[in-house]
Protein backbone atom coordinates (compact mmCIF):
# COMPACT_ATOMS: atom_id res chain seq x y z
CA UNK A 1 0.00 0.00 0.00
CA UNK A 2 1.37 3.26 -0.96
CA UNK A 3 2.30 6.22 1.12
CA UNK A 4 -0.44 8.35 -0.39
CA UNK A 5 -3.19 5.83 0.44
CA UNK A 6 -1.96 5.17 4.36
CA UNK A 7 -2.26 9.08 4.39
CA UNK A 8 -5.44 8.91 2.95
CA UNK A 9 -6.64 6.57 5.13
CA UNK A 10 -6.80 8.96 8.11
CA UNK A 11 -9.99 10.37 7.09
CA UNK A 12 -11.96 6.79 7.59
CA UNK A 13 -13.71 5.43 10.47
CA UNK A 14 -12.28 2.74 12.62
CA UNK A 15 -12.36 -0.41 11.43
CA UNK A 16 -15.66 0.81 9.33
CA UNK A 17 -16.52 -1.34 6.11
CA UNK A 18 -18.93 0.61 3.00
CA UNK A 19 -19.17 -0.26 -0.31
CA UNK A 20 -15.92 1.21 -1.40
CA UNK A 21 -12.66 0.32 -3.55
CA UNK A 22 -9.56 1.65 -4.54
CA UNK A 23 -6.67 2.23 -7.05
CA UNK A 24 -3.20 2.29 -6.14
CA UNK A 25 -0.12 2.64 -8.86
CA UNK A 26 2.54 4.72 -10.06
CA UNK A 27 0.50 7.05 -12.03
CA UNK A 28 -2.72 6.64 -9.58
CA UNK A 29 -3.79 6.68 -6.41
CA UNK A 30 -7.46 7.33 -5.35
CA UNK A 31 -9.07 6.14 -2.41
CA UNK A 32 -13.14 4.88 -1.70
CA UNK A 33 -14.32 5.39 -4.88
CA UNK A 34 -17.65 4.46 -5.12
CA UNK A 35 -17.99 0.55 -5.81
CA UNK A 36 -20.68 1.43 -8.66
CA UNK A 37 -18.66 3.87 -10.31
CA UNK A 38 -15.21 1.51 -10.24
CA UNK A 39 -15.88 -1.74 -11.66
CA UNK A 40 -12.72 -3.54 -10.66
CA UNK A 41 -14.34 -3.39 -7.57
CA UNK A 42 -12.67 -6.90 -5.06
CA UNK A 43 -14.51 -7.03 -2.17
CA UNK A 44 -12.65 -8.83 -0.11
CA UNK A 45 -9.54 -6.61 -0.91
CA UNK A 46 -11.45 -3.70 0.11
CA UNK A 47 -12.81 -5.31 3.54
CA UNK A 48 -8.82 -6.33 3.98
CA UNK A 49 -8.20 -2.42 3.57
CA UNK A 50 -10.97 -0.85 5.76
CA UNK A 51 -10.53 -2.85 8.20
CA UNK A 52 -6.99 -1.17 8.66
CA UNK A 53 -7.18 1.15 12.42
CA UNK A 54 -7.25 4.67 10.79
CA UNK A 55 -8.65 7.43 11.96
CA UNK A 56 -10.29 7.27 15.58
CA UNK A 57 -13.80 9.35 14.92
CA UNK A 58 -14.85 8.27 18.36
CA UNK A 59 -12.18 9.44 20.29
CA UNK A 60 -12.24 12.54 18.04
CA UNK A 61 -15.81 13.59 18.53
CA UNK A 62 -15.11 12.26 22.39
CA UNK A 63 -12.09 15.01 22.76
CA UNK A 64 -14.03 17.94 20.26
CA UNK A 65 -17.39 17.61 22.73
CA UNK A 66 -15.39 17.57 26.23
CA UNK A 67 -12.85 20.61 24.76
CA UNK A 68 -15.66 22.80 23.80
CA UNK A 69 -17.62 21.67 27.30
CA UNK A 70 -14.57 22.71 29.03
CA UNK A 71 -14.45 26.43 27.42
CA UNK A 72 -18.13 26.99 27.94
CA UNK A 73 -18.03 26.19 31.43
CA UNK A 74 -14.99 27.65 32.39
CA UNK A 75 -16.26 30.84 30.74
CA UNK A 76 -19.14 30.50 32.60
CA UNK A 77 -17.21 30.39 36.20
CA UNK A 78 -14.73 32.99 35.42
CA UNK A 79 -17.46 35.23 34.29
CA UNK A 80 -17.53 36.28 37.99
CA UNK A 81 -13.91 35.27 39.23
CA UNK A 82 -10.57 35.76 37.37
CA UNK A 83 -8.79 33.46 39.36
CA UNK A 84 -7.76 31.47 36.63
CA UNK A 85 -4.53 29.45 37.43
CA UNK A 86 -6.52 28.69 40.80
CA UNK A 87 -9.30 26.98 38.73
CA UNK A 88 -6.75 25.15 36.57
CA UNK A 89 -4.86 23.71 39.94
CA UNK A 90 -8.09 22.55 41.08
CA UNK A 91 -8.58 20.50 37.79
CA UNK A 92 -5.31 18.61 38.34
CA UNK A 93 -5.42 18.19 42.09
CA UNK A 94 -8.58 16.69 41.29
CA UNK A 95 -7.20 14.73 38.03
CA UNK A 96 -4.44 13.98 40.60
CA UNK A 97 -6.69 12.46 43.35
CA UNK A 98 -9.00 10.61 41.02
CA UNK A 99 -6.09 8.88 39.42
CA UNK A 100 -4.71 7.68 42.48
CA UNK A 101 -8.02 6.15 43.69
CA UNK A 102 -8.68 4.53 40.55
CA UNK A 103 -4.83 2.75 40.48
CA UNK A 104 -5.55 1.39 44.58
CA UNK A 105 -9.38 0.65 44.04
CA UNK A 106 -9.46 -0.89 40.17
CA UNK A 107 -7.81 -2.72 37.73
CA UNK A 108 -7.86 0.46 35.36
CA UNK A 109 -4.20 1.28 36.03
CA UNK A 110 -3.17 -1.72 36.02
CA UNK A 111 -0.96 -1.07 33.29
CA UNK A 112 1.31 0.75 35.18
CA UNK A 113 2.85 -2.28 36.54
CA UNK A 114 4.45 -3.18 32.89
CA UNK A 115 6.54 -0.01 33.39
CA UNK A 116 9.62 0.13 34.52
CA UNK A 117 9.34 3.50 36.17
CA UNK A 118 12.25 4.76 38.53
CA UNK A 119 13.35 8.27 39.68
CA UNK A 120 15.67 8.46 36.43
CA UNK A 121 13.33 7.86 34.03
CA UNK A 122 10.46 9.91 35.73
CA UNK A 123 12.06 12.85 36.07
CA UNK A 124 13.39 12.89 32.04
CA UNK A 125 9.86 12.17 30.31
CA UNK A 126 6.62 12.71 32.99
CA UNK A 127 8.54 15.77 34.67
CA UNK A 128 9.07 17.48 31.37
CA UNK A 129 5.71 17.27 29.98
CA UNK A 130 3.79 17.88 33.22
CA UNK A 131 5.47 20.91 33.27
CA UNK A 132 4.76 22.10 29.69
CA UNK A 133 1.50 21.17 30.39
CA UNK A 134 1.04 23.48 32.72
CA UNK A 135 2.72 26.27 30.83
CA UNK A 136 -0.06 25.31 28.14
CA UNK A 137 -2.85 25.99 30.70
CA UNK A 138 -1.76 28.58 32.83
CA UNK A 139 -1.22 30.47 29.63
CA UNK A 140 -4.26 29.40 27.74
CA UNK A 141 -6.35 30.46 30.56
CA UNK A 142 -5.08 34.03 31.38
CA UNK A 143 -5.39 34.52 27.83
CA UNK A 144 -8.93 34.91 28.22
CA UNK A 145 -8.65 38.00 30.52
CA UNK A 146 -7.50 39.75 27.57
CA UNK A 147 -8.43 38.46 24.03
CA UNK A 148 -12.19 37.80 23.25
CA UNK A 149 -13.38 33.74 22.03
CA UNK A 150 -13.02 34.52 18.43
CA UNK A 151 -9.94 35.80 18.28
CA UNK A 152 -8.06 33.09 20.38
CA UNK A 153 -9.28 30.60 18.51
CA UNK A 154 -7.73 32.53 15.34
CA UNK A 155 -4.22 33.02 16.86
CA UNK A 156 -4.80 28.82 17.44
CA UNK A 157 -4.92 28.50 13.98
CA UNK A 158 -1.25 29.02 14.23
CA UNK A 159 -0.94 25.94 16.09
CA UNK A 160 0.32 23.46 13.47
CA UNK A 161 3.17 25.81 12.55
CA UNK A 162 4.70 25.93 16.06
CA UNK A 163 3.95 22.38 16.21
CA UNK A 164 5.71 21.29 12.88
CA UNK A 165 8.37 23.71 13.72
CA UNK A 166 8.89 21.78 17.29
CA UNK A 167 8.74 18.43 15.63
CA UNK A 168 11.49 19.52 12.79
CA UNK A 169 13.50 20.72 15.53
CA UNK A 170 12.76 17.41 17.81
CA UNK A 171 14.13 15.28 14.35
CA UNK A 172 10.59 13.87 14.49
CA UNK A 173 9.90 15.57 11.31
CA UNK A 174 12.18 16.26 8.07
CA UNK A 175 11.88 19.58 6.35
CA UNK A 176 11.16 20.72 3.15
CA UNK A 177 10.96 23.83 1.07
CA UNK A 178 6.97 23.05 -0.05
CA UNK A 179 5.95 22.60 4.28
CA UNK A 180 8.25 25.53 4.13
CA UNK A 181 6.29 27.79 1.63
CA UNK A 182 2.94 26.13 3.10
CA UNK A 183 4.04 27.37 6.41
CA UNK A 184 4.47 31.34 5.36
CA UNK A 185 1.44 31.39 4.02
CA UNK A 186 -0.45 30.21 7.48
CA UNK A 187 1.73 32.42 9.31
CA UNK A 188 0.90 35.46 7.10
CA UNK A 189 -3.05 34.49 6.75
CA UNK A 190 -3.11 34.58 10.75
CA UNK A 191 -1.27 37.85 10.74
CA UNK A 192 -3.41 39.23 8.72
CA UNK A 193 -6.25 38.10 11.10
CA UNK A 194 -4.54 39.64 13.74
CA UNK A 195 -4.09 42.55 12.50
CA UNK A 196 -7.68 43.03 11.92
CA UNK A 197 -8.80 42.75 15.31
CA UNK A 198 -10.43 45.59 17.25
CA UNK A 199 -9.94 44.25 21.40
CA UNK A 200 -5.65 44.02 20.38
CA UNK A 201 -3.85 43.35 23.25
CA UNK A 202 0.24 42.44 22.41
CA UNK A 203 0.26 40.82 25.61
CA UNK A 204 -2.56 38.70 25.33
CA UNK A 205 -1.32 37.51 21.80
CA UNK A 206 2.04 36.91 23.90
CA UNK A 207 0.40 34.66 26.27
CA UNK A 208 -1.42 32.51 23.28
CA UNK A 209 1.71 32.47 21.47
CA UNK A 210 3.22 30.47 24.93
CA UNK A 211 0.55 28.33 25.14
CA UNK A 212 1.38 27.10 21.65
CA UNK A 213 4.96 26.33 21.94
CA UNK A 214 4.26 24.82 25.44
CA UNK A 215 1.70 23.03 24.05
CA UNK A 216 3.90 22.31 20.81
CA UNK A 217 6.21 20.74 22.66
CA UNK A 218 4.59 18.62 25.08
CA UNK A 219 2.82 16.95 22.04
CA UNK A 220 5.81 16.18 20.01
CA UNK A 221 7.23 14.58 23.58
CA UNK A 222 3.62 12.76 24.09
CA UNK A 223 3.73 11.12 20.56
CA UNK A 224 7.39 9.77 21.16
CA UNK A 225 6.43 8.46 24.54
CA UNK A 226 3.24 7.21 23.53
CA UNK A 227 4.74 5.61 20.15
CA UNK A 228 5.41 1.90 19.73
CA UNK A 229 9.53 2.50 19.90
CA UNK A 230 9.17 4.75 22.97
CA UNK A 231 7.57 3.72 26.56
CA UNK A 232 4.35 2.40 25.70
CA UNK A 233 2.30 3.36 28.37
CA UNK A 234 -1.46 3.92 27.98
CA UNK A 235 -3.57 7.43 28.50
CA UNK A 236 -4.90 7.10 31.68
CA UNK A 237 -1.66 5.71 33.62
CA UNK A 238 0.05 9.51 31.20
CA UNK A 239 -2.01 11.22 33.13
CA UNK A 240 -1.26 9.26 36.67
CA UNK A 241 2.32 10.22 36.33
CA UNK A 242 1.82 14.16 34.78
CA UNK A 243 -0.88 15.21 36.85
CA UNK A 244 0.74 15.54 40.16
CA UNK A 245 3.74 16.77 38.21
CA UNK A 246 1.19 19.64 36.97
CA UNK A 247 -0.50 20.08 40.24
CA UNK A 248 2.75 20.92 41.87
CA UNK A 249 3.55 23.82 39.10
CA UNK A 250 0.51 25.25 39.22
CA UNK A 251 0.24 25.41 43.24
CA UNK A 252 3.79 27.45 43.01
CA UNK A 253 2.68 29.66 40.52
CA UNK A 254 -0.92 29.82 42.13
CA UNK A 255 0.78 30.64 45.67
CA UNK A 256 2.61 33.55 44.34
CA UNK A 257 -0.06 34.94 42.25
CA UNK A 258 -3.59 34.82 42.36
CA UNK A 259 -3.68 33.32 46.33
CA UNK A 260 -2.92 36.89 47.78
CA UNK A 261 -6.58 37.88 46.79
CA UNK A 262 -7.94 34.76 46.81
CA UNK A 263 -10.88 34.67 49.47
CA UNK A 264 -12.44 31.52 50.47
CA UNK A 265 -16.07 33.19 49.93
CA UNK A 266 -15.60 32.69 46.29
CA UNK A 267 -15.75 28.93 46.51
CA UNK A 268 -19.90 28.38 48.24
CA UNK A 269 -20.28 31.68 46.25
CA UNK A 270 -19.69 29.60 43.07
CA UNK A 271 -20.85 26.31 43.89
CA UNK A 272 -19.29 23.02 45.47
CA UNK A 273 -21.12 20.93 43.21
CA UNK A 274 -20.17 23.47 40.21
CA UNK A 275 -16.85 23.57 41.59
CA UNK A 276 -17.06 19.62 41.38
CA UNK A 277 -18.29 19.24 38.30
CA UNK A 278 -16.32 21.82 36.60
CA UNK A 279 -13.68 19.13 37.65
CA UNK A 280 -14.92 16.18 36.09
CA UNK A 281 -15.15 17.84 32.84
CA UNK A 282 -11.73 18.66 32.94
CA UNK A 283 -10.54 15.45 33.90
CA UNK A 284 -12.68 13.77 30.89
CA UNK A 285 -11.27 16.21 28.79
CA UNK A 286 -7.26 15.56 30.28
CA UNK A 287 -8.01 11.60 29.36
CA UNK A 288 -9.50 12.35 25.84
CA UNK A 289 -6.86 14.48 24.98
CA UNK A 290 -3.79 11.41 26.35
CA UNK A 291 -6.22 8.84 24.25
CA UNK A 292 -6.29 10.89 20.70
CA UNK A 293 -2.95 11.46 20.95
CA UNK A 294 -2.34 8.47 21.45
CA UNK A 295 -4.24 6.68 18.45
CA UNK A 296 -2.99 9.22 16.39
CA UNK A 297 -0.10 12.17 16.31
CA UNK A 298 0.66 15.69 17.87
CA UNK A 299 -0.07 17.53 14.70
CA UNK A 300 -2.88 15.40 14.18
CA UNK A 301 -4.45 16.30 17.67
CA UNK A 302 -3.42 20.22 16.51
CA UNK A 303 -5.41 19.98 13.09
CA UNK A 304 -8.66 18.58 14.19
CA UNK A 305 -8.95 21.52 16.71
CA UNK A 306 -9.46 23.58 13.73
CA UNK A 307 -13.23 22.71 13.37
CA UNK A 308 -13.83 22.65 16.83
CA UNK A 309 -12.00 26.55 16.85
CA UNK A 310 -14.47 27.35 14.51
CA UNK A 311 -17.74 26.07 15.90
CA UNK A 312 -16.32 28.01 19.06
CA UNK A 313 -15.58 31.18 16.86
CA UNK A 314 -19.75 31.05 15.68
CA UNK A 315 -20.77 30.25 19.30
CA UNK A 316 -18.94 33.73 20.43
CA UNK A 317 -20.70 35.52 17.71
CA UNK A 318 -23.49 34.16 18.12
CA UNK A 319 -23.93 33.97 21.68
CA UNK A 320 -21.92 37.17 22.71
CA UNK A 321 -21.86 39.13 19.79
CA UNK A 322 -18.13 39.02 19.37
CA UNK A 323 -17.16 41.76 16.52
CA UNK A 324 -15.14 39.59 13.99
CA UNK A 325 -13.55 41.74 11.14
CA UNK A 326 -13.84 41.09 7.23
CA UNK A 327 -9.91 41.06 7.09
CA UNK A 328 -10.05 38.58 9.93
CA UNK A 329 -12.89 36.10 8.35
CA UNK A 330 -10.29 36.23 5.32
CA UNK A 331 -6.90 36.10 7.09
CA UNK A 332 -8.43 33.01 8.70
CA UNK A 333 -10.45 31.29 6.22
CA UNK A 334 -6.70 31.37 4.11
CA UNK A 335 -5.02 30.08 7.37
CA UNK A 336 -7.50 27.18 7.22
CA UNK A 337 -6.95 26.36 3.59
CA UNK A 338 -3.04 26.29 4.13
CA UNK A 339 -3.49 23.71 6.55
CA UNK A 340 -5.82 21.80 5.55
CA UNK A 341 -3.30 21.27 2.13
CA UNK A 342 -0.49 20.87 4.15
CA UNK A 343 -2.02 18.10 6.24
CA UNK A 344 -3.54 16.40 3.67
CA UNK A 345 -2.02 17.11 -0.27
CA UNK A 346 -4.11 17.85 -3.16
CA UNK A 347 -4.31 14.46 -4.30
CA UNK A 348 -5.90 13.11 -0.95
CA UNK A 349 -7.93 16.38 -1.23
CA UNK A 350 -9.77 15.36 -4.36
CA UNK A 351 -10.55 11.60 -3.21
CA UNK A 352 -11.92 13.14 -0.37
CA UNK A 353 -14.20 15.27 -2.21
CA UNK A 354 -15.12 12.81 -4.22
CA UNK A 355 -15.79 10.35 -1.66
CA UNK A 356 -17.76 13.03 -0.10
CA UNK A 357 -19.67 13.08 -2.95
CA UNK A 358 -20.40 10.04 -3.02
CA UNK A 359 -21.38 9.72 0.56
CA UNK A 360 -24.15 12.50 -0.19
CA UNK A 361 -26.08 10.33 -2.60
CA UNK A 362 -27.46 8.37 -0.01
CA UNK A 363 -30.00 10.73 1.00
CA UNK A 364 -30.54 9.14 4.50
CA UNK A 365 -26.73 9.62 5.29
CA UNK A 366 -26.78 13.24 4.05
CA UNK A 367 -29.57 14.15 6.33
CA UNK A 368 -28.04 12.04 9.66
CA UNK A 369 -25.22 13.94 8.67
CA UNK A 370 -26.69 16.99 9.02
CA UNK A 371 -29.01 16.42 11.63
CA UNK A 372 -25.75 15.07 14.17
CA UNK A 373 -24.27 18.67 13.15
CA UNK A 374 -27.16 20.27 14.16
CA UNK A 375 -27.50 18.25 17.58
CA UNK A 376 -24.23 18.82 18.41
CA UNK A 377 -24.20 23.11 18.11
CA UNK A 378 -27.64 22.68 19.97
CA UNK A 379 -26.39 20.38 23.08
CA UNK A 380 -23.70 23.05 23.30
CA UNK A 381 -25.62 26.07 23.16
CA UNK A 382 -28.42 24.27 25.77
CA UNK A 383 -25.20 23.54 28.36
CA UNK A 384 -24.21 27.40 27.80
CA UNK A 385 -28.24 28.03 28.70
CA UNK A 386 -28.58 25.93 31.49
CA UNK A 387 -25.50 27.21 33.06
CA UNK A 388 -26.64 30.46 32.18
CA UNK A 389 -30.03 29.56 34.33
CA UNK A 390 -28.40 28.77 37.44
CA UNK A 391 -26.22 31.68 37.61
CA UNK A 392 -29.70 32.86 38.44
CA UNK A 393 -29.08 35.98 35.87
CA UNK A 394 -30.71 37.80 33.35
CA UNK A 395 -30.19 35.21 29.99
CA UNK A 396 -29.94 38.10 27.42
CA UNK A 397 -27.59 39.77 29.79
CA UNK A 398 -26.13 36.82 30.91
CA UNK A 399 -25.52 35.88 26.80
CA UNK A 400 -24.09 38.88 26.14
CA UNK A 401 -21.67 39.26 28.40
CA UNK A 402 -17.71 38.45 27.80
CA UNK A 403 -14.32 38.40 29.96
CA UNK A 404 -13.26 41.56 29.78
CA UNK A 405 -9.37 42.62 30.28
């Protein structure tokens, strides 16, 4: 099988067999064309090939609905407290705690006990990417105390760049002058959506621009721990060893930042069972994030954020009324196309649009399609609603507020 049909391959469900077939030679390669449309159509060839592990959709959609459930209801809590690296400790002393129950109490962490695990070794991979971790979040969150939804998720856009940078720097990628040109033109596309926003704060775009390369490089060091020549070790016993490793950073930063005006009044003020819950969600969202990166890559964990950055993008429009710029809908959109062509090549590109095509014929999958869409924008507007209720607030002023700086 050729390299341009295992890269094709990412875009199919797991272990998911349709009527499909495919071509593979030196002057060819197309992928799921339509069995009535190629008549050397082999059945059994094609269940051999679909039957390949590709691309994860569950554990995509899982991380997508759990990352977007984490913004809105973070958004939602900081909306009256900007105590934002406290919030994030409490996520991973709670990851922390949970973790260590679960590896005394069950058999979940079980796999622990196949790794070899010793001071040495701890302190030169888990140490490392706990604490890039929580360079990721403490930046990511503070970012929000000066940059509106929209335009975070635009500067994220940038994401792959830092993270193909990292990874040519790592040796886990090589380098060439077409990623190189491809590259430019992301850069410039999210410049130029940058340079058309109105709420511009340089320090803001400072802290994003950390969270990236944190993040960056704590993905590139996930994928080679996580890969089959590095320490195999499964998600949920990653996050057993980097969550008290992140705990620990964020308590030091915590203690010599936002504790000085921290008063306990804020915590029955907000809600133990908010406070609780807030937690879970971020702890569902820590193990979705160790399991797609796992199945899959760094960069591939980077690109699929780009539709879940832009259903968040609409939801701040739509819900808040975030200005977004004509200049930034274009820098953006361009940024978008530049990736999606680096990730994928034009050749991949058109099978996929044709397989797309394809997939549309069937009315009943074109409107199940649509309708899951449709569900999914709706479940998250209803969470931002019902958290929105029991703020006890005005909706429509609740809805139109935003953090501001």
């Amino acid at each position: 099988m050729g390299a341009h049909m295992q890269d094709a391959l990412v875009l199919l469900p797991e272990k998911q067999i349709y009527p499909f077939s495919w071509v593979d030679d030196a002057n060819n390669a197309s992928v799921c064309q339509a069995a009535w449309e190629n008549p050397t159509f082999d059945p059994e060839e094609c269940k051999r090939l679909m039957e390949v592990e590709a691309w994860p959709s569950y554990f995509i959609t899982s991380w997508v609905f759990w990352s977007n459930l984490t913004v809105l209801f973070n958004k939602w809590i900081l909306d009256s407290t900007e105590f934002t690296i406290l919030l994030t400790t409490w996520h991973l002393i709670f990851a922390t705690v949970v973790t260590q129950v679960l590896a005394r109490t069950t058999t979940f962490l079980d796999g622990r006990k196949n790794i070899e695990m010793n001071s040495r070794l701890y302190a030169r991979t888990m140490v490392p990417i706990g604490l890039l971790y929580s360079g990721s979040l403490v930046f990511g969150n503070i970012v929000y105390l000066y940059l509106n939804i929209s335009f975070i998720q635009m500067l994220k856009a940038a994401g792959p760049v830092v993270t193909l940078l990292v990874s040519w720097s790592w040796g886990v990628a090589t380098p060439s002058m077409e990623v190189l040109i491809n590259i430019l033109i992301i850069t410039c596309s999210v410049g130029l959506a940058v340079s058309g926003e109105i709420q511009f704060s340089l320090l803001g775009i400072f802290y994003q621009m950390a969270s990236l390369v944190c993040d960056a490089n704590r993905l590139v060091m996930m994928q080679i721990l996580l890969s089959e020549d590095g320490q195999k070790m499964d998600p949920l016993v990653s996050l057993y060893y980097t969550a008290p490793v992140c705990a620990v950073m964020n308590s030091i930063i915590a203690w010599n930042t936002e504790l000085r005006d921290f008063h306990w009044s804020v915590v029955p003020n907000t809600g133990y069972l908010t406070l609780l819950a807030n937690a879970v969600v971020g702890f569902m969202l820590n193990v979705s994030i160790f399991v797609l990166i796992g199945k899959t890559s760094g960069l591939t964990t980077t690109l699929v954020s780009i539709p879940k950055n832009i259903l968040l993008i609409v939801a701040s429009v739509v819900l808040w009324h975030t200005h977004v710029s004509t200049i930034q809908i274009v820098g953006y959109s361009i940024a978008l196309l530049g990736l999606v062509y680096y990730s994928l090549g034009w050749r991949t590109i058109k099978s996929s649009i044709e397989n797309i095509k394809a997939w549309r014929k069937d009315p009943a999958r074109a409107c199940c399609g649509t309708i899951l869409f449709a569900a999914y924008v709706g479940a998250l507007y209803n969470v931002y609603t019902i958290f929105a209720y029991f703020k006890g607030s005005s909706m429509h002023h609740f809805l139109m507020q935003g953090l501001e700086p």
